[in-house]
PDB file of N, CA and C in Angstrom:
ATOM      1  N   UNK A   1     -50.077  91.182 106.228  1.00  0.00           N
ATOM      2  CA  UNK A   1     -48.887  90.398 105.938  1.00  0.00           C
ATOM      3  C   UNK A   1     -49.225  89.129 105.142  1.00  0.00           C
ATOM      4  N   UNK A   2     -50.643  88.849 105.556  1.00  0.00           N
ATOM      5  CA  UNK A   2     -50.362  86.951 104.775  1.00  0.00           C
ATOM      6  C   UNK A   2     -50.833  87.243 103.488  1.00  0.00           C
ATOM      7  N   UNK A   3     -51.408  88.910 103.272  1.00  0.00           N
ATOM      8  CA  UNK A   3     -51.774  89.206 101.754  1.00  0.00           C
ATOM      9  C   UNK A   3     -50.406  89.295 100.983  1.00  0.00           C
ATOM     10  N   UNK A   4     -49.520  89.911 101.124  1.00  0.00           N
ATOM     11  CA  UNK A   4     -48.324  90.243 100.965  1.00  0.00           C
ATOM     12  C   UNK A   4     -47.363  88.778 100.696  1.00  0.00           C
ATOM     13  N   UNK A   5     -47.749  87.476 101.559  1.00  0.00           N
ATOM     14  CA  UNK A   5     -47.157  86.462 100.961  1.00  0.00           C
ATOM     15  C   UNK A   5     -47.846  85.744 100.373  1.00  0.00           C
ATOM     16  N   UNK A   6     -49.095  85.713 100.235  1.00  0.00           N
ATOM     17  CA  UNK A   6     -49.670  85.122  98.905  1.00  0.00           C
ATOM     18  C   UNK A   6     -49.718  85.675  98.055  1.00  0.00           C
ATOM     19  N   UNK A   7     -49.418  87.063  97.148  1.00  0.00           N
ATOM     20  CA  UNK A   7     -49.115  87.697  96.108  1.00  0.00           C
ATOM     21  C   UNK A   7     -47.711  87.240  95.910  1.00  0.00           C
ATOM     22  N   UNK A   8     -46.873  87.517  96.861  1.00  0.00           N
ATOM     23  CA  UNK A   8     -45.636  87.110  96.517  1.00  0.00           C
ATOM     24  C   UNK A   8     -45.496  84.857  96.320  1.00  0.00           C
ATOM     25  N   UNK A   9     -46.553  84.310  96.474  1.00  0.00           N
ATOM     26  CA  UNK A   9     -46.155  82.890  96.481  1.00  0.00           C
ATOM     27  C   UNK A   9     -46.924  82.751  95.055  1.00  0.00           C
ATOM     28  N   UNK A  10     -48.123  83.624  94.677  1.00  0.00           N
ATOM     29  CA  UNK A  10     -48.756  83.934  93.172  1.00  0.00           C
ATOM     30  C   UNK A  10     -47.401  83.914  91.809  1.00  0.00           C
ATOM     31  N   UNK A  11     -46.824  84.966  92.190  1.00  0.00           N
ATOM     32  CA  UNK A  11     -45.330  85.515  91.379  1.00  0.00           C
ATOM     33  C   UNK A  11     -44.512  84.527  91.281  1.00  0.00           C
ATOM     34  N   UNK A  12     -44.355  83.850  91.950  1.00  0.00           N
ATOM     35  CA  UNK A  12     -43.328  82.921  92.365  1.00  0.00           C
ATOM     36  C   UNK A  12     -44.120  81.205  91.803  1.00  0.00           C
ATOM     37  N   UNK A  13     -45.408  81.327  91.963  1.00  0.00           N
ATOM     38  CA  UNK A  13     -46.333  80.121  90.879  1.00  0.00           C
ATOM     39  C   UNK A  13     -45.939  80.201  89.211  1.00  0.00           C
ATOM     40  N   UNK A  14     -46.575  82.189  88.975  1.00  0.00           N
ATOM     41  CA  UNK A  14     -46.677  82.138  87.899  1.00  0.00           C
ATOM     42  C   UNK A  14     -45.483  82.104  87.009  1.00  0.00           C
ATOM     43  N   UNK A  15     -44.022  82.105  87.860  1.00  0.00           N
ATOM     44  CA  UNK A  15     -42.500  82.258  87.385  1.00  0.00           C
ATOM     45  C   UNK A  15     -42.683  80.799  86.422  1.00  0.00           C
ATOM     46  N   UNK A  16     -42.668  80.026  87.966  1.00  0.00           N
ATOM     47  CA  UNK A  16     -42.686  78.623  87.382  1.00  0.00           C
ATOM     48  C   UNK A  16     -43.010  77.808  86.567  1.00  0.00           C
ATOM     49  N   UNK A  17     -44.970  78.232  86.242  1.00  0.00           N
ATOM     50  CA  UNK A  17     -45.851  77.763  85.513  1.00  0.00           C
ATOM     51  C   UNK A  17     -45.486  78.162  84.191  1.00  0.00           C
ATOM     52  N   UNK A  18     -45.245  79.237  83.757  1.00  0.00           N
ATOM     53  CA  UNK A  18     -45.184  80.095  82.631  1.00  0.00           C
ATOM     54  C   UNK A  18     -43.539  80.025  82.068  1.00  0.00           C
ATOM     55  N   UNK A  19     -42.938  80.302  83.327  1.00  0.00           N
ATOM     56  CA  UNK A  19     -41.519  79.590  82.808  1.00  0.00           C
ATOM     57  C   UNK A  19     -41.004  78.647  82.383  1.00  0.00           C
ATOM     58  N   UNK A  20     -41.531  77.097  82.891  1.00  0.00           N
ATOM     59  CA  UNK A  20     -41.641  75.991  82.859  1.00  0.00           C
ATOM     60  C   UNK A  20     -42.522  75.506  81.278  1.00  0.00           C
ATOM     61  N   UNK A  21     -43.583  76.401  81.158  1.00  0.00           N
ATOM     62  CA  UNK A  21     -44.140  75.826  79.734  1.00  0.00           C
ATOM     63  C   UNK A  21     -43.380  76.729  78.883  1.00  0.00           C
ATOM     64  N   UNK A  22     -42.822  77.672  79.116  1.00  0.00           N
ATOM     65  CA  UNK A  22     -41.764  78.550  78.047  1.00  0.00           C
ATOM     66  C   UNK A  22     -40.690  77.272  77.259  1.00  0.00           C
ATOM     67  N   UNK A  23     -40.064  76.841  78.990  1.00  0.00           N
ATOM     68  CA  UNK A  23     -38.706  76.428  78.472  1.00  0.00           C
ATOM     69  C   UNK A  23     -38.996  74.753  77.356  1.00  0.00           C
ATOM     70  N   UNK A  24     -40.647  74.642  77.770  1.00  0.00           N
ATOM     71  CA  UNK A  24     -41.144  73.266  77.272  1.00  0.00           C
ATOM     72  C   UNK A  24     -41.290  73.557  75.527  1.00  0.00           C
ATOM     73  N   UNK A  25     -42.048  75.116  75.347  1.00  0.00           N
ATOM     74  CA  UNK A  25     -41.798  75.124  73.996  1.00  0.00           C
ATOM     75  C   UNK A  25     -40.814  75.423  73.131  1.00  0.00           C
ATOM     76  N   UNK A  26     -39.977  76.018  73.729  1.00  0.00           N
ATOM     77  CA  UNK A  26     -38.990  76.421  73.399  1.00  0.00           C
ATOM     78  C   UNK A  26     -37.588  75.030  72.974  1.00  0.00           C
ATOM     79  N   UNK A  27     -37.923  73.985  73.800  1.00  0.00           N
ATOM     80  CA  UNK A  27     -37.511  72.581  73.795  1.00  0.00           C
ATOM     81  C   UNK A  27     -37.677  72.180  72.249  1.00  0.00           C
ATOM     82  N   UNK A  28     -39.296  72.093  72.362  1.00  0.00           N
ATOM     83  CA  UNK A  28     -40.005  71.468  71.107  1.00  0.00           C
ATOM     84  C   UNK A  28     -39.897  72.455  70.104  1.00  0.00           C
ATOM     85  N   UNK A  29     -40.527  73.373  70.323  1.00  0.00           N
ATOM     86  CA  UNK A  29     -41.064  74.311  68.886  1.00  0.00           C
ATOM     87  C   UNK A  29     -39.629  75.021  68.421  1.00  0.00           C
ATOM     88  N   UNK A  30     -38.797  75.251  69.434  1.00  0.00           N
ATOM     89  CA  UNK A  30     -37.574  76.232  68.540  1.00  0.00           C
ATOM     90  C   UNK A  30     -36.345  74.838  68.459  1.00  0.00           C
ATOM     91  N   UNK A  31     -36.754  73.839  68.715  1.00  0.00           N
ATOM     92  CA  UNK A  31     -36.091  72.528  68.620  1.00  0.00           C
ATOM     93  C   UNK A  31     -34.760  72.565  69.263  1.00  0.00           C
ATOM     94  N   UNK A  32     -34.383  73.493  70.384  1.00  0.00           N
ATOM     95  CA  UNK A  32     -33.492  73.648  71.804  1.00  0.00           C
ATOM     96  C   UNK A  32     -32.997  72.518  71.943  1.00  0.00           C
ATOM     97  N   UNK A  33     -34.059  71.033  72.116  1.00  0.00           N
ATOM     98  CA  UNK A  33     -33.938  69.930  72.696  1.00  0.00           C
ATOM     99  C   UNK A  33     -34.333  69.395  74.229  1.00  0.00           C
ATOM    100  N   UNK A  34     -34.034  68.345  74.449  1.00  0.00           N
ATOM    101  CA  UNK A  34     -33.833  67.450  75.880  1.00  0.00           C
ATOM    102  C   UNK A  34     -33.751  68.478  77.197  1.00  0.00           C
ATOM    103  N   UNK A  35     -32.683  68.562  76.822  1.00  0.00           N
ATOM    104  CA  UNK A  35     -32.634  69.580  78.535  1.00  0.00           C
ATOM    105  C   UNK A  35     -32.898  70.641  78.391  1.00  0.00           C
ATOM    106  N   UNK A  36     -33.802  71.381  77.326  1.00  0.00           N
ATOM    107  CA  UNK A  36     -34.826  72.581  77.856  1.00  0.00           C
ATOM    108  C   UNK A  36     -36.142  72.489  78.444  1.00  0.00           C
ATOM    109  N   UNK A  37     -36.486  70.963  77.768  1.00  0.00           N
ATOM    110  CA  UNK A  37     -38.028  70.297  78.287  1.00  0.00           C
ATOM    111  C   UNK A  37     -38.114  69.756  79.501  1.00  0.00           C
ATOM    112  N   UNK A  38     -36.987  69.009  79.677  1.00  0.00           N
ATOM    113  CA  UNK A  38     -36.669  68.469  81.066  1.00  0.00           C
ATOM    114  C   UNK A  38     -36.395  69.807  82.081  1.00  0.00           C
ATOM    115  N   UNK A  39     -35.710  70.708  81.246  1.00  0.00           N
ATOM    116  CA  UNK A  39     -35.968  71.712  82.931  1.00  0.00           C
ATOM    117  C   UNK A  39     -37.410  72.683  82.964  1.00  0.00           C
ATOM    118  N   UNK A  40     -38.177  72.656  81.992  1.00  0.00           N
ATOM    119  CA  UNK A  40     -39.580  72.829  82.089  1.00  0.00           C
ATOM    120  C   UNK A  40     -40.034  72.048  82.521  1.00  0.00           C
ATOM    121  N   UNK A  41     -40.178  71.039  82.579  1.00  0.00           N
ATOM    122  CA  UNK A  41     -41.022  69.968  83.261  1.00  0.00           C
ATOM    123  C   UNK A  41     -40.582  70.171  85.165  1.00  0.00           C
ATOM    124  N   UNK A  42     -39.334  70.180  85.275  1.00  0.00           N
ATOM    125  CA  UNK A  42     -39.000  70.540  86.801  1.00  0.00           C
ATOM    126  C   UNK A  42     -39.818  71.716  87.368  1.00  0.00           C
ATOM    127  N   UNK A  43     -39.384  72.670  86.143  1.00  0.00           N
ATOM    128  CA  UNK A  43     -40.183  74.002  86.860  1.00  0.00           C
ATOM    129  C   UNK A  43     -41.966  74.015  86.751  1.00  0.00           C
ATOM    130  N   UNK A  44     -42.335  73.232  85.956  1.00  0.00           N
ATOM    131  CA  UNK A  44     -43.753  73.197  86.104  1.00  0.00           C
ATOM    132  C   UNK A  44     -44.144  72.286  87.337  1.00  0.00           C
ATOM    133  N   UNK A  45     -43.288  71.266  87.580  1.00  0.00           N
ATOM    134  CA  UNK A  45     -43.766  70.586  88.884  1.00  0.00           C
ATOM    135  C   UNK A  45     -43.453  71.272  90.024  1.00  0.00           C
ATOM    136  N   UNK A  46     -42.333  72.296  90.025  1.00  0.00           N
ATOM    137  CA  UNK A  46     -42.068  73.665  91.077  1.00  0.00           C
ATOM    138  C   UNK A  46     -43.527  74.390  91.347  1.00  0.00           C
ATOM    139  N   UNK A  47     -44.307  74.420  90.030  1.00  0.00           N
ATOM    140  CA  UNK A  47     -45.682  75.572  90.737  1.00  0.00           C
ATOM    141  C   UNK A  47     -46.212  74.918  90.894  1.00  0.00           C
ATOM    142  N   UNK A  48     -46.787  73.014  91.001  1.00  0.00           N
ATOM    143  CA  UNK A  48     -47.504  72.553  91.837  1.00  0.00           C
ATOM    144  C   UNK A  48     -47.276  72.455  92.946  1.00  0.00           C
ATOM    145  N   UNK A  49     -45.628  72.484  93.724  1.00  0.00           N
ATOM    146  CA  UNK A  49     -46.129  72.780  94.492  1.00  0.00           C
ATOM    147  C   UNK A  49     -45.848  73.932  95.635  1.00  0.00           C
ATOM    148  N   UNK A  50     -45.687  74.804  94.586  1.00  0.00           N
ATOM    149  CA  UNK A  50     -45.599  76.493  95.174  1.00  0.00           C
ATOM    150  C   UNK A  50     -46.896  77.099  95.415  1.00  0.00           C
ATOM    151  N   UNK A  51     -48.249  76.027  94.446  1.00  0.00           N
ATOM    152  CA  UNK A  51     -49.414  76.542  95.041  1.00  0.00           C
ATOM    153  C   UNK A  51     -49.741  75.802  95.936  1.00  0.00           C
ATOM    154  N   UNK A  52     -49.480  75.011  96.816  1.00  0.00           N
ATOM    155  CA  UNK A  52     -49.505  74.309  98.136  1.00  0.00           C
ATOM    156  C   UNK A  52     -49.567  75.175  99.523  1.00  0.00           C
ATOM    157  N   UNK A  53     -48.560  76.062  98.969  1.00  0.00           N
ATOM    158  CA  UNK A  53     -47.547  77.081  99.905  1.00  0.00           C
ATOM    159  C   UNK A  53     -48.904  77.843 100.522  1.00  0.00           C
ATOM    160  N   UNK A  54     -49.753  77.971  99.725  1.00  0.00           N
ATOM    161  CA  UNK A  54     -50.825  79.682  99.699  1.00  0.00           C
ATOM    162  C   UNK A  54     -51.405  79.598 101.238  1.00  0.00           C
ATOM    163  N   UNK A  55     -51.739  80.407 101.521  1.00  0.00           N
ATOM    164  CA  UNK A  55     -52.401  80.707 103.298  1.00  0.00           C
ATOM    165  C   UNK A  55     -53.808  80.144 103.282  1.00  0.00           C
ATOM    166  N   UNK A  56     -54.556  80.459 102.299  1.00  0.00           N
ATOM    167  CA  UNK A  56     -55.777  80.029 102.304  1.00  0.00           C
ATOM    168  C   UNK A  56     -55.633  78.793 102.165  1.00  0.00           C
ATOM    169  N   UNK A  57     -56.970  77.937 102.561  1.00  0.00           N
ATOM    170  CA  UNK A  57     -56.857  76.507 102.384  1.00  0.00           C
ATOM    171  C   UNK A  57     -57.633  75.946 101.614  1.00  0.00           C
ATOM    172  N   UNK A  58     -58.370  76.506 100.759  1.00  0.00           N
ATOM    173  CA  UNK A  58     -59.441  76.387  99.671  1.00  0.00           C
ATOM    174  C   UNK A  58     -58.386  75.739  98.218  1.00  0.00           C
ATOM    175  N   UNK A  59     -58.362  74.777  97.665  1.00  0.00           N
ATOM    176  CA  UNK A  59     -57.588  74.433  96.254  1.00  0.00           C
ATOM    177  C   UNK A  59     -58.424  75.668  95.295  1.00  0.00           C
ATOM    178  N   UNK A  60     -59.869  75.250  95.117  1.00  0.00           N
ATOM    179  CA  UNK A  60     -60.635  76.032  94.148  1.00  0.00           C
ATOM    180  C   UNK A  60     -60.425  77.080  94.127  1.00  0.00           C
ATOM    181  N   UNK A  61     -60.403  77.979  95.391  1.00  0.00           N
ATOM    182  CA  UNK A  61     -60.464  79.501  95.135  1.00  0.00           C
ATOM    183  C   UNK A  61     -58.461  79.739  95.139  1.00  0.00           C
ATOM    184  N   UNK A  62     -57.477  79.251  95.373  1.00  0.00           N
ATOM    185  CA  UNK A  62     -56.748  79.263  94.936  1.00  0.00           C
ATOM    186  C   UNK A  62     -55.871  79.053  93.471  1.00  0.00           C
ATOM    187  N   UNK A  63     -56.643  78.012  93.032  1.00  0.00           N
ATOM    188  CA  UNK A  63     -56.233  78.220  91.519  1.00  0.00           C
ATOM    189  C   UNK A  63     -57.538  78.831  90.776  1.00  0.00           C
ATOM    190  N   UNK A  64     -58.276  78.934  90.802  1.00  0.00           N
ATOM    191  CA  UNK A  64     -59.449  80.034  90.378  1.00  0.00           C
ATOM    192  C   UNK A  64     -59.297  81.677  90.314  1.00  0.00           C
ATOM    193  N   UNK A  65     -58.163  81.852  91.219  1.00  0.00           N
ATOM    194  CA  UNK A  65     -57.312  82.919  91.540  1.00  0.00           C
ATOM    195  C   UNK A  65     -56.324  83.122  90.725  1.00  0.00           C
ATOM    196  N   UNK A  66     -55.194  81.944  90.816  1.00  0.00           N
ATOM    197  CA  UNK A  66     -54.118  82.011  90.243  1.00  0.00           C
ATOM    198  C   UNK A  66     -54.328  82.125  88.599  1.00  0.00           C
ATOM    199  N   UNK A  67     -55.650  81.318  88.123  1.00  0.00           N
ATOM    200  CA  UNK A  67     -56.027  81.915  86.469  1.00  0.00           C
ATOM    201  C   UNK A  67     -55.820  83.275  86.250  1.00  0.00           C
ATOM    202  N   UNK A  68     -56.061  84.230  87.062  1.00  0.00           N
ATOM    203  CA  UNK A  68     -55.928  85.943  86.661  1.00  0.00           C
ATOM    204  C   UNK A  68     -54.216  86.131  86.582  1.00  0.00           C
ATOM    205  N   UNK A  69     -54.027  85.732  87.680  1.00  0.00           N
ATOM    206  CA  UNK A  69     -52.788  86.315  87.515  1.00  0.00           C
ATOM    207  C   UNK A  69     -51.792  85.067  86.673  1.00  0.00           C
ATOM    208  N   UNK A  70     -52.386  83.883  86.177  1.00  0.00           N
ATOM    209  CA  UNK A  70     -51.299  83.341  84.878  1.00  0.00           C
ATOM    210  C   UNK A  70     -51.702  84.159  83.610  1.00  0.00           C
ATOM    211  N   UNK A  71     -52.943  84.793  83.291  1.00  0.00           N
ATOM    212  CA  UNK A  71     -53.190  85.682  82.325  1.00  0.00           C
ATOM    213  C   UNK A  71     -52.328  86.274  82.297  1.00  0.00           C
ATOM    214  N   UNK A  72     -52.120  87.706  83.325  1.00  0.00           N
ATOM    215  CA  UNK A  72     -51.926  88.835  83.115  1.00  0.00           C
ATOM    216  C   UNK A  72     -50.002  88.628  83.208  1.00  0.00           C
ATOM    217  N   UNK A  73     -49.602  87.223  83.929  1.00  0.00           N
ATOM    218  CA  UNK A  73     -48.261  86.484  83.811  1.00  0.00           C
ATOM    219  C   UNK A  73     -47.262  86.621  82.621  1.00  0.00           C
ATOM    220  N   UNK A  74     -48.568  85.585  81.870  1.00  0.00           N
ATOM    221  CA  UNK A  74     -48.313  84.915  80.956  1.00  0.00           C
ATOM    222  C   UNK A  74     -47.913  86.698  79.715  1.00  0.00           C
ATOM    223  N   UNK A  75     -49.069  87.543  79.985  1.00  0.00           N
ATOM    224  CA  UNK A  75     -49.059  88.558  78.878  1.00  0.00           C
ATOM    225  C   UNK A  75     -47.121  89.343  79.235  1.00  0.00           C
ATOM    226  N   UNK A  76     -46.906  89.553  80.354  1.00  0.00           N
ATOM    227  CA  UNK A  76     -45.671  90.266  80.597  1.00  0.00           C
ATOM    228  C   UNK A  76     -44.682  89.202  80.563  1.00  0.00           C
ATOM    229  N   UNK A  77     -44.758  87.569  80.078  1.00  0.00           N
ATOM    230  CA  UNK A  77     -43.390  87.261  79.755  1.00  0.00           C
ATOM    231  C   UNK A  77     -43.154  87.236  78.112  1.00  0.00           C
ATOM    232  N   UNK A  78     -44.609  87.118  77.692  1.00  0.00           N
ATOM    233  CA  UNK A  78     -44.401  87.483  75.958  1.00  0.00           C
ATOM    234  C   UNK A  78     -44.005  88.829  75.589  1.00  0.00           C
ATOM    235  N   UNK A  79     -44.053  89.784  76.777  1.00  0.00           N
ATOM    236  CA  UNK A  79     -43.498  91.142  76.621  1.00  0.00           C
ATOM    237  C   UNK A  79     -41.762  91.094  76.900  1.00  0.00           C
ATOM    238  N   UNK A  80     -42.089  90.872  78.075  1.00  0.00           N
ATOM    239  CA  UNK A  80     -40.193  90.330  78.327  1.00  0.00           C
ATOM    240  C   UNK A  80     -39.663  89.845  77.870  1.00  0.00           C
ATOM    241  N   UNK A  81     -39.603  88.948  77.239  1.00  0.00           N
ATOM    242  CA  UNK A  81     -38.807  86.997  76.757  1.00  0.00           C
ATOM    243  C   UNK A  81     -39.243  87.342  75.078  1.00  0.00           C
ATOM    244  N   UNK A  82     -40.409  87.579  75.030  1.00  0.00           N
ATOM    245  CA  UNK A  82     -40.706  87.557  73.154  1.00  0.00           C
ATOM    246  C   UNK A  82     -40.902  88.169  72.591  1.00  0.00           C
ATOM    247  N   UNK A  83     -40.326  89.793  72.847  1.00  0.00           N
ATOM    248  CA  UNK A  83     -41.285  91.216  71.979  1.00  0.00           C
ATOM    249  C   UNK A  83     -42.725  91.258  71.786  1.00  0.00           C
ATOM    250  N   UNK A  84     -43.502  90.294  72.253  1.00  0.00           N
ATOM    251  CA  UNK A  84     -45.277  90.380  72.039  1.00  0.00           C
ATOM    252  C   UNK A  84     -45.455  92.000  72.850  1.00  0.00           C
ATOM    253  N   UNK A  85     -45.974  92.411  71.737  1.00  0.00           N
ATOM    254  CA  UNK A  85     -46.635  93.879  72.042  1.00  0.00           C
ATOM    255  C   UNK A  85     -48.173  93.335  72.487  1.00  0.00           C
ATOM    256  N   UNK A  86     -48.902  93.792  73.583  1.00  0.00           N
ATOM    257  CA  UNK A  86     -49.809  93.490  73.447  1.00  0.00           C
ATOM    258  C   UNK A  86     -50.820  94.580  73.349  1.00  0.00           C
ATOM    259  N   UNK A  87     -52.022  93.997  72.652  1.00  0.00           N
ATOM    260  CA  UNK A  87     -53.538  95.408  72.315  1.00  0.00           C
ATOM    261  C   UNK A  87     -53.717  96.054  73.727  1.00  0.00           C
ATOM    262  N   UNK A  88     -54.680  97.119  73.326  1.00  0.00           N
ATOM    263  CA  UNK A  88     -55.799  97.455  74.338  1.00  0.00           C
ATOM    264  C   UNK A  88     -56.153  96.302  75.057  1.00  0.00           C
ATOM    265  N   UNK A  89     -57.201  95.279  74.058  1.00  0.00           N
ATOM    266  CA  UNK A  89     -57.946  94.579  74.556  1.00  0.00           C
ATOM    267  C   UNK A  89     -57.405  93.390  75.710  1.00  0.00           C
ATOM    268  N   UNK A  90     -55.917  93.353  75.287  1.00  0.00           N
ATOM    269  CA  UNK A  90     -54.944  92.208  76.484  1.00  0.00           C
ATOM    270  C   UNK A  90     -54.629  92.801  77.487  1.00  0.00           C
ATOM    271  N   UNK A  91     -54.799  93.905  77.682  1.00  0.00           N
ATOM    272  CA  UNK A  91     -54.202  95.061  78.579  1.00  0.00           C
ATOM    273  C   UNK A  91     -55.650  94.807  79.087  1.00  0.00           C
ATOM    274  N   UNK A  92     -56.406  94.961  79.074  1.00  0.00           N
ATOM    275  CA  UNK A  92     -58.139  95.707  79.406  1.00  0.00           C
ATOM    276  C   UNK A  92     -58.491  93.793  79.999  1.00  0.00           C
ATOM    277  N   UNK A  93     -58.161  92.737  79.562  1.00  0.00           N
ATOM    278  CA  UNK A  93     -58.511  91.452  79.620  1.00  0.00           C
ATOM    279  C   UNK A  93     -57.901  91.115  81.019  1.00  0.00           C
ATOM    280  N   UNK A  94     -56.543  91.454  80.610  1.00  0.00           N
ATOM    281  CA  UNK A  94     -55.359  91.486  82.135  1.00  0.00           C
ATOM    282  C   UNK A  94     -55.939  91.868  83.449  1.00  0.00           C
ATOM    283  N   UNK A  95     -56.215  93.192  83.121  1.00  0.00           N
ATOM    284  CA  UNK A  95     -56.572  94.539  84.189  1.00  0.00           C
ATOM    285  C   UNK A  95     -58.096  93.459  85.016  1.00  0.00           C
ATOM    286  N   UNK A  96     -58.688  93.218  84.170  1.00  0.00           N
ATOM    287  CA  UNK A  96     -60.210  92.529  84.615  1.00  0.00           C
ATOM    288  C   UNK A  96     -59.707  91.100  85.404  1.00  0.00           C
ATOM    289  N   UNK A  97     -58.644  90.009  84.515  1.00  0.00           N
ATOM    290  CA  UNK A  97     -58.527  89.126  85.350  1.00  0.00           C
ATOM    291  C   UNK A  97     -58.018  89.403  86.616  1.00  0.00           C
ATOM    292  N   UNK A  98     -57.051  90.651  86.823  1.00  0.00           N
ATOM    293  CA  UNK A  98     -56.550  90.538  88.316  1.00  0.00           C
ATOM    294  C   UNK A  98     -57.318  91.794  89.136  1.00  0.00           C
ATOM    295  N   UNK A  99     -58.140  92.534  88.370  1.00  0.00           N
ATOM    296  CA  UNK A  99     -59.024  92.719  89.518  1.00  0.00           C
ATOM    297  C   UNK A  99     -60.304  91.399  90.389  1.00  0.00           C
ATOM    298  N   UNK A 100     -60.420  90.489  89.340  1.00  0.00           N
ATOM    299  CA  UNK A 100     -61.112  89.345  90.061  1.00  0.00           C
ATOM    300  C   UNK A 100     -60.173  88.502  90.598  1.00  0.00           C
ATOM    301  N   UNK A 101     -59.038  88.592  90.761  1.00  0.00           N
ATOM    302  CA  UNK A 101     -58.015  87.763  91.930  1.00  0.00           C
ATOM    303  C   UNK A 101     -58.190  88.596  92.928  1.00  0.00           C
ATOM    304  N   UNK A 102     -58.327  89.652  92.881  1.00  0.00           N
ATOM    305  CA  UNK A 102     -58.210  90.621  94.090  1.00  0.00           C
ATOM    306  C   UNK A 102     -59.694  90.438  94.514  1.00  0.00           C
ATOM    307  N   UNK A 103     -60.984  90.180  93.941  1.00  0.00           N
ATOM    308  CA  UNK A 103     -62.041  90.169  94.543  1.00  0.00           C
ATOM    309  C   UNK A 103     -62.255  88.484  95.253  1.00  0.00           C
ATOM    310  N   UNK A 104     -61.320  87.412  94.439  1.00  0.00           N
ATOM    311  CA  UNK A 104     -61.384  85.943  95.031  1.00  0.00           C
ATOM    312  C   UNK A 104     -61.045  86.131  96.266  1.00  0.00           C
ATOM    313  N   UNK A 105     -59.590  86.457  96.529  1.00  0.00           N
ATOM    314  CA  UNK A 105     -58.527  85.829  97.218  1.00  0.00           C
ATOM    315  C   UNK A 105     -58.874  87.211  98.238  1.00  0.00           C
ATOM    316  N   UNK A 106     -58.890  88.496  98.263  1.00  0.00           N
ATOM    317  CA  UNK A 106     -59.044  88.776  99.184  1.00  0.00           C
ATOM    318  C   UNK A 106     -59.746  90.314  99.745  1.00  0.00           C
ATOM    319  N   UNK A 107     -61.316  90.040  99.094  1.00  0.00           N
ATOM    320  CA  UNK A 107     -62.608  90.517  99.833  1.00  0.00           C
ATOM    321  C   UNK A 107     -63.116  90.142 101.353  1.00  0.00           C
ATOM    322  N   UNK A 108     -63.168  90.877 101.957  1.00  0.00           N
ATOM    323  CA  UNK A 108     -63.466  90.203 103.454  1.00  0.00           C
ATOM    324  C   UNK A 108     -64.377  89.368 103.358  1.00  0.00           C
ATOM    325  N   UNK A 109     -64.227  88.638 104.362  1.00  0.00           N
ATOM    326  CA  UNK A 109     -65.286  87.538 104.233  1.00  0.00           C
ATOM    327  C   UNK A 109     -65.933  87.602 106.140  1.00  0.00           C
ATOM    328  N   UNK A 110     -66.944  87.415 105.920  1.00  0.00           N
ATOM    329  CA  UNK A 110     -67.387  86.929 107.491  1.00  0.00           C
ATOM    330  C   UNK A 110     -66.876  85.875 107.885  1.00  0.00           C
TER     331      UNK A 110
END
């Protein structure tokens, strides 16, 4: 079960993190304005502290973790949100970062 809510509090980081710098460029770079940056900025301070939430109590191996899965995040909202097709090699990059979230966060440990 507490694997099951730290994957699900991961999803719920990487919404934020990735959503939050979306709505930030999207502010600036597609020139949206004011209140697209300002509600990126909310939602990026949402995944600091949605990674608070996590079961483990380690910061390091929690965001050392959460790097795989903002990769493999980040690749399926440029699929969703921006038509980014991505290669083999982002697919194959993905696949590797979140098999090493799965070897961080939760390999047995003594």
């Amino acid at each position: 079960m507490l694997v099951l809510k730290s994957i699900a509090l991961f999803v719920l980081a990487a919404l934020a993190e990735i959503g939050g710098a979306w709505l930030v460029w999207q502010g600036v770079r597609e020139h949206r304005g004011w209140i697209w940056i300002g509600a990126g900025v909310i939602a990026l301070g949402l995944y600091g502290f949605v990674a608070t939430l996590q079961p483990d109590a380690h910061f390091g191996r929690i965001l050392a973790a959460y790097g795989g899965i903002f990769v493999a995040g980040s690749l399926a909202w440029g699929m969703a949100l921006d038509g980014y097709r991505p290669d083999r090699y982002d697919i194959t990059g993905a696949l590797l970062c979140l098999i090493g979230v799965a070897v961080i966060m939760y390999a047995p440990r003594g």
